[in-house]
Protein backbone atom coordinates (compact mmCIF):
# COMPACT_ATOMS: atom_id res chain seq x y z
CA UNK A 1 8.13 25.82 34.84
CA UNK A 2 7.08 22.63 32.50
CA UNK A 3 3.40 22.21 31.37
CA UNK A 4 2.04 19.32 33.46
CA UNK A 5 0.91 16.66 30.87
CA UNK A 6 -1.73 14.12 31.38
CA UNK A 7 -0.23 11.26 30.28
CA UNK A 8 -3.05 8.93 29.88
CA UNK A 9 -5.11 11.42 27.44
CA UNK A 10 -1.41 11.65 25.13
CA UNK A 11 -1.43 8.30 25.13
CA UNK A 12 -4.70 7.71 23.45
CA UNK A 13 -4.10 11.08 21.56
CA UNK A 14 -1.11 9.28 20.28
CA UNK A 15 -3.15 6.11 19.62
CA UNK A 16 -6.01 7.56 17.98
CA UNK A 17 -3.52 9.56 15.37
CA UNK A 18 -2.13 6.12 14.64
CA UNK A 19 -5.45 4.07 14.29
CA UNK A 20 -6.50 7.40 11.44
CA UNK A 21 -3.00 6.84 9.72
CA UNK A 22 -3.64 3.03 9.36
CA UNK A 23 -6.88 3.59 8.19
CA UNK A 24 -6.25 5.95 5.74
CA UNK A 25 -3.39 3.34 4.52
CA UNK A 26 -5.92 0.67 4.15
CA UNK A 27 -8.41 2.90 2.42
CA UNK A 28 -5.56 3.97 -0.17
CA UNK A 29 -4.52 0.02 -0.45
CA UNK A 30 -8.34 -1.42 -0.79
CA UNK A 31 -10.70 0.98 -1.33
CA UNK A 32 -10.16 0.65 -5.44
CA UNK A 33 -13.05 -0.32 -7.36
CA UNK A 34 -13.60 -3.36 -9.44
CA UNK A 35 -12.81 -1.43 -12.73
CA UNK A 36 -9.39 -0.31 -10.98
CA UNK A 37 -8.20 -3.26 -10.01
CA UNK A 38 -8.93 -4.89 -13.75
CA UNK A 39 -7.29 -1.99 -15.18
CA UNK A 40 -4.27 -2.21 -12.90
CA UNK A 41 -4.18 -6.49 -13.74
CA UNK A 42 -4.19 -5.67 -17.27
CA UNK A 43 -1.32 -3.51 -17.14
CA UNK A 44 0.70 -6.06 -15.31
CA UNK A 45 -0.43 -8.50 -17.88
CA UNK A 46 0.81 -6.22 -20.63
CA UNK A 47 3.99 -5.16 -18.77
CA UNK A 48 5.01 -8.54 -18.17
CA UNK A 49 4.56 -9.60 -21.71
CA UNK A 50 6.38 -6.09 -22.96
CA UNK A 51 9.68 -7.83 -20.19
CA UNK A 52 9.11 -11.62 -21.92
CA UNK A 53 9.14 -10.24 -25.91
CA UNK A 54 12.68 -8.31 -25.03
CA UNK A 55 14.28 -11.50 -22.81
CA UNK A 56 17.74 -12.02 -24.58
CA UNK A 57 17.70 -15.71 -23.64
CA UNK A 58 15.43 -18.19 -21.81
CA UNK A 59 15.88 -18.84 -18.21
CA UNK A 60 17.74 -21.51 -16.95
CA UNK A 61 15.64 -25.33 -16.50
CA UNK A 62 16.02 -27.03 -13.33
């Protein structure tokens, strides 16, 4: 015989699991300090200076 499942209480199981996944995403994507977030800006800043120095030719003007 099948376990009898309460449907409402897997629902908001099943919600709750989500709403702790999505927060732990938004913790991981804002949750950086201030020091973090210069560090990772100034090694954008430096990698995108390290792609302009080896550019073989300029881009194209419109």
């Amino acid at each position: 015989m099948a376990e009898i499942v309460n449907l409402n209480r897997a629902r908001k199981i099943r919600e709750r699991e989500a709403a702790v996944a999505k927060a732990a995403a938004n913790r991981a994507a804002h949750g950086r300090t201030k020091a973090e977030r210069m560090k990772d800006a100034a090694a954008k800043v430096q990698r995108d200076a390290l792609l302009d120095g080896a550019r073989l030719e300029d881009p194209p003007r419109r």
